[in-house]
N, C-alpha and C. Protein backbone atom coordinates (compact mmCIF):
# COMPACT_ATOMS: atom_id res chain seq x y z
N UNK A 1 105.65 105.64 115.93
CA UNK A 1 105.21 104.27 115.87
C UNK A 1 104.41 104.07 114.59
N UNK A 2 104.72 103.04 113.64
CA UNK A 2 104.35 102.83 112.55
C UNK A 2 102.93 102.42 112.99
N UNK A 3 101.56 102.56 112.45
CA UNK A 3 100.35 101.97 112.13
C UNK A 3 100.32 100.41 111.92
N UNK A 4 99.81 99.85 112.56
CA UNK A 4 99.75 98.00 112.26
C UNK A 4 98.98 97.87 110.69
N UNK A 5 99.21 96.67 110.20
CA UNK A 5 99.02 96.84 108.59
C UNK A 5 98.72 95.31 108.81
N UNK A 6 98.27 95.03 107.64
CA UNK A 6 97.55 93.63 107.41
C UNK A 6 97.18 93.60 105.97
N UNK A 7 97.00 92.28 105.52
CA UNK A 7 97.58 92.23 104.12
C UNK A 7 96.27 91.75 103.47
N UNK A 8 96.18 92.27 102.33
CA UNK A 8 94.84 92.01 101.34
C UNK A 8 95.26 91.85 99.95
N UNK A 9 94.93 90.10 99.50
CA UNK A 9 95.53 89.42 98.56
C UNK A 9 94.28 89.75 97.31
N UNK A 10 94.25 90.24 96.20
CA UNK A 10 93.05 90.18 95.46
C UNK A 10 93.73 89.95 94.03
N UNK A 11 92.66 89.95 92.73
CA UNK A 11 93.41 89.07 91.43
C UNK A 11 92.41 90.23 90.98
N UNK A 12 92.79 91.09 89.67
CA UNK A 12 92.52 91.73 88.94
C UNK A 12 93.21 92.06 87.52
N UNK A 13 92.25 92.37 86.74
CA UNK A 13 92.50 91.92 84.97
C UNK A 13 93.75 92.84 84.74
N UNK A 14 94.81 92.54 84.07
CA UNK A 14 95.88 92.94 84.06
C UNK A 14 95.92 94.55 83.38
N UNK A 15 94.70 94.80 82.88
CA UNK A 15 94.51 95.96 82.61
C UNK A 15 93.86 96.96 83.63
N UNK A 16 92.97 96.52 84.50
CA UNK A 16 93.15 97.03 85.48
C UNK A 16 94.04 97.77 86.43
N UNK A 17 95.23 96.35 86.40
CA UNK A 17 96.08 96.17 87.26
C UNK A 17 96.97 97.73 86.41
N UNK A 18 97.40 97.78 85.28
CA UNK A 18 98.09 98.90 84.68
C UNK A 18 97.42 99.86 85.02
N UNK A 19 96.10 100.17 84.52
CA UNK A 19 95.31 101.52 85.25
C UNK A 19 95.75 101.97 85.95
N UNK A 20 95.67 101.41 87.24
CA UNK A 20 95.81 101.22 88.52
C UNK A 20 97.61 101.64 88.70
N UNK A 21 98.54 101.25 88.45
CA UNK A 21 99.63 101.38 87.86
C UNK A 21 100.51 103.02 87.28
N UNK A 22 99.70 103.39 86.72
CA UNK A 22 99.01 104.46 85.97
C UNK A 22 98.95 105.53 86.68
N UNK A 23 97.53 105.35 87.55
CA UNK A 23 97.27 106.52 88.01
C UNK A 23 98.04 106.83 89.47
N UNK A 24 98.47 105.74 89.87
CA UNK A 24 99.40 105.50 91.36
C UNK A 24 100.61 106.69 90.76
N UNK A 25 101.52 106.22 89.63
CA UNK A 25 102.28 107.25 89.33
C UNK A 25 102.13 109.07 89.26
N UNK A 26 100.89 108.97 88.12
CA UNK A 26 100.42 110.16 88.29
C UNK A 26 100.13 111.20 89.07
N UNK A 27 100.28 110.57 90.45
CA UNK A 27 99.43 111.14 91.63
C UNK A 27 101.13 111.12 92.56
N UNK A 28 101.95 110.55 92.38
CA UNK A 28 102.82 110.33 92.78
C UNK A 28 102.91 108.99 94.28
N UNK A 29 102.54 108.16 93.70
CA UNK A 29 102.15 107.14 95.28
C UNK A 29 102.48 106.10 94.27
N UNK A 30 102.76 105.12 95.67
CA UNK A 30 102.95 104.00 95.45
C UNK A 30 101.57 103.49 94.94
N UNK A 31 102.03 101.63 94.29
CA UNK A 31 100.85 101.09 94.13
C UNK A 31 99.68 101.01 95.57
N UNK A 32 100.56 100.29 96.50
CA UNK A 32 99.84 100.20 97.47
C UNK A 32 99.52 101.32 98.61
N UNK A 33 99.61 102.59 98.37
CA UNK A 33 99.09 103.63 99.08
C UNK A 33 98.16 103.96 98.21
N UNK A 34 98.59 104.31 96.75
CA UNK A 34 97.07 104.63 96.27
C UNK A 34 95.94 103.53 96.06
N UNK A 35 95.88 102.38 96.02
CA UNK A 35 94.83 101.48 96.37
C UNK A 35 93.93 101.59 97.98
N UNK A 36 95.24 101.56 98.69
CA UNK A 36 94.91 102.16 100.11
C UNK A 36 93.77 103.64 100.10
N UNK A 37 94.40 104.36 99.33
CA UNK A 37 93.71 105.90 99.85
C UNK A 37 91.88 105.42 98.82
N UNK A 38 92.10 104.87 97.77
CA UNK A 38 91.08 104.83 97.21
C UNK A 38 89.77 103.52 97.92
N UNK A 39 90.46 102.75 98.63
CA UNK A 39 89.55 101.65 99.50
C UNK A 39 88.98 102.78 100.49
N UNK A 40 90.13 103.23 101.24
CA UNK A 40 89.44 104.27 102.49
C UNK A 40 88.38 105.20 102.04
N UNK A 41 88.28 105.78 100.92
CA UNK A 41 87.62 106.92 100.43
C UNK A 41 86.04 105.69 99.54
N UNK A 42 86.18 105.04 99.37
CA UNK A 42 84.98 103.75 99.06
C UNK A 42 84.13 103.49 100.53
N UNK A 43 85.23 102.88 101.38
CA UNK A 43 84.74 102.42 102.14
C UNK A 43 83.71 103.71 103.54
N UNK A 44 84.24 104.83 103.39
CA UNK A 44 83.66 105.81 104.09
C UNK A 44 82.49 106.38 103.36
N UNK A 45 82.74 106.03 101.92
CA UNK A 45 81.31 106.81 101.63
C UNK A 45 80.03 105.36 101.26
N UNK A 46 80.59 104.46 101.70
CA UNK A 46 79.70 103.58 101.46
C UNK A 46 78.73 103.37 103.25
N UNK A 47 79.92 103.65 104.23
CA UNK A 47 79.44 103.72 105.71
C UNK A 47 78.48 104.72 105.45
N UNK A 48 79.02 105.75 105.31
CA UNK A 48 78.57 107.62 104.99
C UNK A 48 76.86 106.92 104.42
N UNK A 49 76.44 106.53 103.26
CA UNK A 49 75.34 106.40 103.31
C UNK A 49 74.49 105.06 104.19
N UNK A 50 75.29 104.46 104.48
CA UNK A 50 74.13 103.36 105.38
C UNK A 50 73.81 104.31 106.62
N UNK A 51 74.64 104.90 107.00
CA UNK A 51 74.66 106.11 108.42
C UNK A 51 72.98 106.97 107.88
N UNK A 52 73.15 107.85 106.90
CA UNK A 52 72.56 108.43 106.52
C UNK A 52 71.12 107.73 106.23
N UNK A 53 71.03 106.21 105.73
CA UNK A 53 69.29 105.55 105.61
C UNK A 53 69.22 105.15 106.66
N UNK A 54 70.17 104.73 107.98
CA UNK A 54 69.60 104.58 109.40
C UNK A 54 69.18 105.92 109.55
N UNK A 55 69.62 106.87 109.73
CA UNK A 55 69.01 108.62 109.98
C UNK A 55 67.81 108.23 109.11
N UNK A 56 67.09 108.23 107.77
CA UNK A 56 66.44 108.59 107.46
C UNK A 56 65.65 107.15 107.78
N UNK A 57 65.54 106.73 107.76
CA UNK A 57 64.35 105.59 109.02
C UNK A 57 64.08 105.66 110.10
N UNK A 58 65.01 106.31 111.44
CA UNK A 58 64.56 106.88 112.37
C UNK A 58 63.68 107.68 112.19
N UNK A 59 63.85 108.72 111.49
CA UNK A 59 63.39 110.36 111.05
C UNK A 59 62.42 109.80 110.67
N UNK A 60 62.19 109.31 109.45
CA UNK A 60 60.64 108.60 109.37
C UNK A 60 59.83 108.57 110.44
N UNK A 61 60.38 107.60 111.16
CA UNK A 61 59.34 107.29 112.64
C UNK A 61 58.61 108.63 113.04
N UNK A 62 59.92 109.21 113.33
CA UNK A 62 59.45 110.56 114.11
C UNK A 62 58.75 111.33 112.96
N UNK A 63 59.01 111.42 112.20
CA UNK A 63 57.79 112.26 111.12
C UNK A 63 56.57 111.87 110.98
N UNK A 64 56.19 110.52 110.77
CA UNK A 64 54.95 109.62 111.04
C UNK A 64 54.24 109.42 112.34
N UNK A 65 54.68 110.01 113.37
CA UNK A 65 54.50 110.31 114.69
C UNK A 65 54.32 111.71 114.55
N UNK A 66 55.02 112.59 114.09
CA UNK A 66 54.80 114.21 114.15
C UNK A 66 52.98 114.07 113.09
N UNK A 67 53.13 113.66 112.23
CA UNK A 67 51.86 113.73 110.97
C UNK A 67 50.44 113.04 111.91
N UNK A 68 51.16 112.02 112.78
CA UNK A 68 49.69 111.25 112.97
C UNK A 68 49.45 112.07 114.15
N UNK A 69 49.82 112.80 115.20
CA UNK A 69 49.53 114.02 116.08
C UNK A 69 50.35 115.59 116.22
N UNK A 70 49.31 115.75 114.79
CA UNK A 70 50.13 117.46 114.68
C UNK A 70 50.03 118.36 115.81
N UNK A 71 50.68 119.21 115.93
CA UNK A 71 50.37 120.11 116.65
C UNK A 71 50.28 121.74 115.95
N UNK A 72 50.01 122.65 116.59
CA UNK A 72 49.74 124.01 115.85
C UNK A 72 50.74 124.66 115.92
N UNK A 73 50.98 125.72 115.26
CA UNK A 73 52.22 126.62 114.81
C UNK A 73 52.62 127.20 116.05
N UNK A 74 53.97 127.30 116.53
CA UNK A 74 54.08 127.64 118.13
C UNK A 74 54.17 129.37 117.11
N UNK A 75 54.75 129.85 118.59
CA UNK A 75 54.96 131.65 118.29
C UNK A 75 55.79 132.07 117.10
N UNK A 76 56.47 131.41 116.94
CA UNK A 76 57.89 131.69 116.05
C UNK A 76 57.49 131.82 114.72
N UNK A 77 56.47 130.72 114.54
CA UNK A 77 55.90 130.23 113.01
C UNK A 77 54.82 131.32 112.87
N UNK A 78 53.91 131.76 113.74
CA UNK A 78 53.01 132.52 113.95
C UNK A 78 53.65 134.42 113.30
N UNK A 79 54.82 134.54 114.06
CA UNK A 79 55.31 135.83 113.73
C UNK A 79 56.16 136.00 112.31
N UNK A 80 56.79 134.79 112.14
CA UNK A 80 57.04 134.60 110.54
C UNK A 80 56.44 134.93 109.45
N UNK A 81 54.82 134.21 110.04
CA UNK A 81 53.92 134.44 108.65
C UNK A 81 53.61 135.57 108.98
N UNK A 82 53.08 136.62 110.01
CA UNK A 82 53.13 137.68 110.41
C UNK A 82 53.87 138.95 108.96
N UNK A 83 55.28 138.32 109.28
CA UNK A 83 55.77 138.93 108.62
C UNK A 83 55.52 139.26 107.51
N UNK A 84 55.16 137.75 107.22
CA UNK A 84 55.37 137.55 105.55
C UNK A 84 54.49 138.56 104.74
N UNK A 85 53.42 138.29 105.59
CA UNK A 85 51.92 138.73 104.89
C UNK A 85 52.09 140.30 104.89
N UNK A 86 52.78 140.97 105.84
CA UNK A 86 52.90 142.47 105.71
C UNK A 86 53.89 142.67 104.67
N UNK A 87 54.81 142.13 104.63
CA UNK A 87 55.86 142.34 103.78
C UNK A 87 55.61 141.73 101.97
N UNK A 88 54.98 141.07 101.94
CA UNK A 88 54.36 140.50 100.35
C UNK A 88 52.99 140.56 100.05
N UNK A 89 51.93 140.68 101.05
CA UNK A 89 50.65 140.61 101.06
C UNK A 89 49.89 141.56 101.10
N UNK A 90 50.52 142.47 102.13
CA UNK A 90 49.65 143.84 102.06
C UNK A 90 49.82 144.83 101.37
């Protein structure tokens, strides 16, 4: 079963348009698959970072919440530096 498709009319400088032309060959694709592969690969890394500053505004919160009631080094952090200090310090 073919993928449903829908059509996107746009006007670009005729040198563009050859570029474009150009590198579709090069790559061996049509015009309109390689416009296709290059929108998809735009459009995911443009999601890709809004994804990523919602993560890092949540994370904020919770870091500004971790800073305004720290807590102390559980065991793990405790035996780490443990380490450290025998192994570089003493």
């Amino acid at each position: 079963m073919a993928a449903e498709t829908t059509k996107i009319t746009i006007r670009q400088p005729v040198a563009i348009k050859r570029k474009v032309e150009q590198a579709a060959a090069k790559r061996g694709m049509t015009v309109t698959s390689f416009i296709n592969a290059v929108l998809e690969r735009a459009a995911d890394r443009t999601l890709s970072r809004v994804r990523r500053r919602e993560l890092t505004e949540r994370d904020q919160h919770a870091l500004l919440a971790l800073l305004a009631n720290p807590t102390g080094p559980n065991d793990a952090l405790r035996d780490a530096a443990e380490r450290y200090r025998k192994q570089f310090l003493d």
